[in-house]
N, C-alpha and C. Protein backbone atom coordinates (compact mmCIF):
# COMPACT_ATOMS: atom_id res chain seq x y z
N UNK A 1 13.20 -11.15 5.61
CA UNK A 1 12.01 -10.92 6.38
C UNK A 1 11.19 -9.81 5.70
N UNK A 2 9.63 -10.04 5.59
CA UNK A 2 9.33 -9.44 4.82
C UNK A 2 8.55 -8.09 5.78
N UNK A 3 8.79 -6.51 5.33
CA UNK A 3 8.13 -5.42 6.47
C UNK A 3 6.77 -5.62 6.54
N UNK A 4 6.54 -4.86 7.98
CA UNK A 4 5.18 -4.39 8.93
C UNK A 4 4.28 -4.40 7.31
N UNK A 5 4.70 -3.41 6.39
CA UNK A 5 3.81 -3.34 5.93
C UNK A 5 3.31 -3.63 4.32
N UNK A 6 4.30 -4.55 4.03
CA UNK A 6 4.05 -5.91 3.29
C UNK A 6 3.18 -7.20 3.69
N UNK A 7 3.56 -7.60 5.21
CA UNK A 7 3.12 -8.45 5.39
C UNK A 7 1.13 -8.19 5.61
N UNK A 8 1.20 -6.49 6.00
CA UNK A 8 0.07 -5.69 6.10
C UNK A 8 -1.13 -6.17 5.05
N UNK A 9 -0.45 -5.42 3.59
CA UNK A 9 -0.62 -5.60 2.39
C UNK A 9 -1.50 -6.55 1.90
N UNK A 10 -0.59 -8.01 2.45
CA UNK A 10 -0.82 -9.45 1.95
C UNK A 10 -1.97 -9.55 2.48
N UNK A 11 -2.38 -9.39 3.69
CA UNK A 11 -3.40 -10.19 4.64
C UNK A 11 -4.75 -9.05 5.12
N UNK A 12 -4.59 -7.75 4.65
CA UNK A 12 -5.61 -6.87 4.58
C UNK A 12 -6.67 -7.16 3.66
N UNK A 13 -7.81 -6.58 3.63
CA UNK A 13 -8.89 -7.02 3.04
C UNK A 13 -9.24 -5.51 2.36
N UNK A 14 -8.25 -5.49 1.41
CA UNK A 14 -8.35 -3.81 0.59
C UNK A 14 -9.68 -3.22 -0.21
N UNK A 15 -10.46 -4.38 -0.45
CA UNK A 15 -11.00 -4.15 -1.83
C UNK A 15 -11.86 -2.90 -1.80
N UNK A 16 -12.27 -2.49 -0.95
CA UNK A 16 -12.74 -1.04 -1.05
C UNK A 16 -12.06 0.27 -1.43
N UNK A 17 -10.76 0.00 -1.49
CA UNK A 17 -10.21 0.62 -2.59
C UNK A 17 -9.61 0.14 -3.73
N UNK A 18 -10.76 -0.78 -4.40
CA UNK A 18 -10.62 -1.23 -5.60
C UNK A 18 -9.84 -0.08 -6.82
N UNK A 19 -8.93 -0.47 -7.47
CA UNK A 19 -8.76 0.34 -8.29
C UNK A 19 -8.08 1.70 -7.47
N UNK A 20 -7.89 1.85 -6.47
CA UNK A 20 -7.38 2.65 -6.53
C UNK A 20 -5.72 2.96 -6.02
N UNK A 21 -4.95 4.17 -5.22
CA UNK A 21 -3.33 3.66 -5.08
C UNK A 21 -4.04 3.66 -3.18
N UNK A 22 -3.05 2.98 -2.49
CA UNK A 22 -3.08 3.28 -0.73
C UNK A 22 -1.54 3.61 -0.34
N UNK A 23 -1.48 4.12 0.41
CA UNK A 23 0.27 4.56 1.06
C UNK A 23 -0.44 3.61 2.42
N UNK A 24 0.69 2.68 2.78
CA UNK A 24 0.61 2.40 4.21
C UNK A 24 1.85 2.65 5.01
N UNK A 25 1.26 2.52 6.08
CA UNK A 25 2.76 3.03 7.27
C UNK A 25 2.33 2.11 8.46
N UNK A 26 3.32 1.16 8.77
CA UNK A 26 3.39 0.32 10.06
C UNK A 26 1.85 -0.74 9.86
N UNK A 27 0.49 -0.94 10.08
CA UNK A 27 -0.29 -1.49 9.45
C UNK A 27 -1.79 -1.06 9.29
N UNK A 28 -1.77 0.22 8.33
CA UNK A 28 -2.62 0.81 8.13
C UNK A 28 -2.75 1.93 6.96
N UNK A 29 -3.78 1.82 6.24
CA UNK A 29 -3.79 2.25 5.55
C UNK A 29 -4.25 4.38 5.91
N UNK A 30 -3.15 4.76 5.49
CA UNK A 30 -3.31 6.59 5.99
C UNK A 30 -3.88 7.67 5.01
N UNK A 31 -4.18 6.85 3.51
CA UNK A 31 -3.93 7.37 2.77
C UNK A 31 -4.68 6.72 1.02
N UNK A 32 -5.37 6.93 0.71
CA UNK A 32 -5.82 6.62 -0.77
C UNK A 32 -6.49 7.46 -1.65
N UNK A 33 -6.01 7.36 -3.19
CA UNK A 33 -6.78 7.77 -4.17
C UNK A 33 -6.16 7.67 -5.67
N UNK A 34 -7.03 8.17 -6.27
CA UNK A 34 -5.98 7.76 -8.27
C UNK A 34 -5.22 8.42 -8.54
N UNK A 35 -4.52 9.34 -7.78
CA UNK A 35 -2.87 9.52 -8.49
C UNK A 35 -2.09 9.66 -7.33
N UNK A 36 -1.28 8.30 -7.34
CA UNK A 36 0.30 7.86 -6.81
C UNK A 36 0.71 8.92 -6.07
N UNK A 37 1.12 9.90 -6.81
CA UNK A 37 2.08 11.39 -5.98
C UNK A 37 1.21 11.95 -4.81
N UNK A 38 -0.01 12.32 -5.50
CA UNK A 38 -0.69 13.12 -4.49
C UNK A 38 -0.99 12.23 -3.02
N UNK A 39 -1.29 10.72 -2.92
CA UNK A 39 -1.12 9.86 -2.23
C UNK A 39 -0.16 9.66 -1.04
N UNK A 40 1.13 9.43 -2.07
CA UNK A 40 1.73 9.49 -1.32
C UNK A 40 2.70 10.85 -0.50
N UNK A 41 2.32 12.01 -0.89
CA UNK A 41 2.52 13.37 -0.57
C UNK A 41 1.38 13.48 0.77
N UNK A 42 0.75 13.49 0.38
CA UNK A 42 -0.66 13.28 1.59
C UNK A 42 0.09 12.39 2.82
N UNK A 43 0.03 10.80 2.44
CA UNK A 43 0.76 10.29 3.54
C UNK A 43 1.69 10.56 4.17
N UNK A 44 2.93 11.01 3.81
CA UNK A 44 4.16 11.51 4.57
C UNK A 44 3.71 13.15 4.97
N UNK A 45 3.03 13.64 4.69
CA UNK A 45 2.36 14.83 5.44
C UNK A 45 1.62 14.43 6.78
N UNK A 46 1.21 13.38 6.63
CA UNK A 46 0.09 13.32 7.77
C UNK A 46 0.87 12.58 8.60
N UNK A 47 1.62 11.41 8.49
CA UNK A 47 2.92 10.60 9.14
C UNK A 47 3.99 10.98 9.45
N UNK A 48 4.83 11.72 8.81
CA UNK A 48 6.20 12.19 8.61
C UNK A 48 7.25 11.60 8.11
N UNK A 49 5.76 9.86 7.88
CA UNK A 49 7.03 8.46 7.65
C UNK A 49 7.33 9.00 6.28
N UNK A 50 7.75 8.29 5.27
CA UNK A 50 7.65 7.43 4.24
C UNK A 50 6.77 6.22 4.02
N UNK A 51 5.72 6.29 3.47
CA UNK A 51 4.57 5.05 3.07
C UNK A 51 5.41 4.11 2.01
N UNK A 52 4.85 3.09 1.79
CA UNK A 52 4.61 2.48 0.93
C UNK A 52 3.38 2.48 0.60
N UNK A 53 3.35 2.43 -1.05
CA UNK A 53 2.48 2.66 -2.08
C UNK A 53 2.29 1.54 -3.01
N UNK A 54 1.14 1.20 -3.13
CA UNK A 54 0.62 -0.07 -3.68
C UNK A 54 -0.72 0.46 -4.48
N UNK A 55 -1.22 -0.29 -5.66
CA UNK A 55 -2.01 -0.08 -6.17
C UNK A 55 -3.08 -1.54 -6.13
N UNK A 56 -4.34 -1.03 -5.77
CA UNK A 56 -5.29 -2.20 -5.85
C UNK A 56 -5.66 -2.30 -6.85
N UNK A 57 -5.63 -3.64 -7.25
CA UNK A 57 -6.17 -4.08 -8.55
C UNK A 57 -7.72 -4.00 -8.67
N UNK A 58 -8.22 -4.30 -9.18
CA UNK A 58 -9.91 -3.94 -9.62
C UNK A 58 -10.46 -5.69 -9.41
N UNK A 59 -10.01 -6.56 -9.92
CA UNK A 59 -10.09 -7.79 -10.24
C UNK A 59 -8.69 -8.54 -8.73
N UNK A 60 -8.93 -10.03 -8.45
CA UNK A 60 -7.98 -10.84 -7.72
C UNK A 60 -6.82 -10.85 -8.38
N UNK A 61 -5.51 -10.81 -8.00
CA UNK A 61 -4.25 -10.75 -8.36
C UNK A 61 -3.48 -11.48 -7.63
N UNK A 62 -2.59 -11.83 -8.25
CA UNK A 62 -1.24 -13.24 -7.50
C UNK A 62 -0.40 -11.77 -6.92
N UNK A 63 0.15 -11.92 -6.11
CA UNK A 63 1.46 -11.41 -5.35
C UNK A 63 2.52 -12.09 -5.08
N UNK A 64 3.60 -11.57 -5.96
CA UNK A 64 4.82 -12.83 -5.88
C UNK A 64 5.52 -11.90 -5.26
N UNK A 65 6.42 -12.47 -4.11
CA UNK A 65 7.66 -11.82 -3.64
C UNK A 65 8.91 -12.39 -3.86
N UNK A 66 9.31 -12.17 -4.57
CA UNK A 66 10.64 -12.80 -4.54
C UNK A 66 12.26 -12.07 -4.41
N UNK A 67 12.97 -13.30 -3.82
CA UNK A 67 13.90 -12.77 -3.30
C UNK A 67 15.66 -13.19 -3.66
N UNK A 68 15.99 -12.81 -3.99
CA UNK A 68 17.55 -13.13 -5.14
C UNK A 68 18.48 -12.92 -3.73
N UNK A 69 19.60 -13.79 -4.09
CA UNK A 69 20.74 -14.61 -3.09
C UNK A 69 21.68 -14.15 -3.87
């Protein structure tokens, strides 16, 4: 089963942060800008979660998930 905020990810309409990184938590984005750490340091400051961190591509991109048995 794929998480809150994968499935987030897939079906959000990011492109306004083209190019740049987002931390999400549960389904929302808390958090963006061009360097990863500071990102995601920011997010778990403001959450207390742990984000996930994804980078938007600039251009359309495939998203493969795959999953090993």
């Amino acid at each position: 089963m794929a998480s809150k905020e994968f499935e987030f990810f897939v079906k959000a309409d990011l492109r306004k942060y083209s190019g740049r990184y987002v931390a999400i938590v549960d389904d929302k984005v808390v958090a963006s800008g061009e360097n990863a750490k500071k990102v995601f340091e920011e997010a778990k400051k403001k959450t207390g979660k742990i984000p996930t961190l994804a980078k938007i591509p600039k251009e359309e991109a495939l998203i493969l998930r795959l999953r090993w048995s």
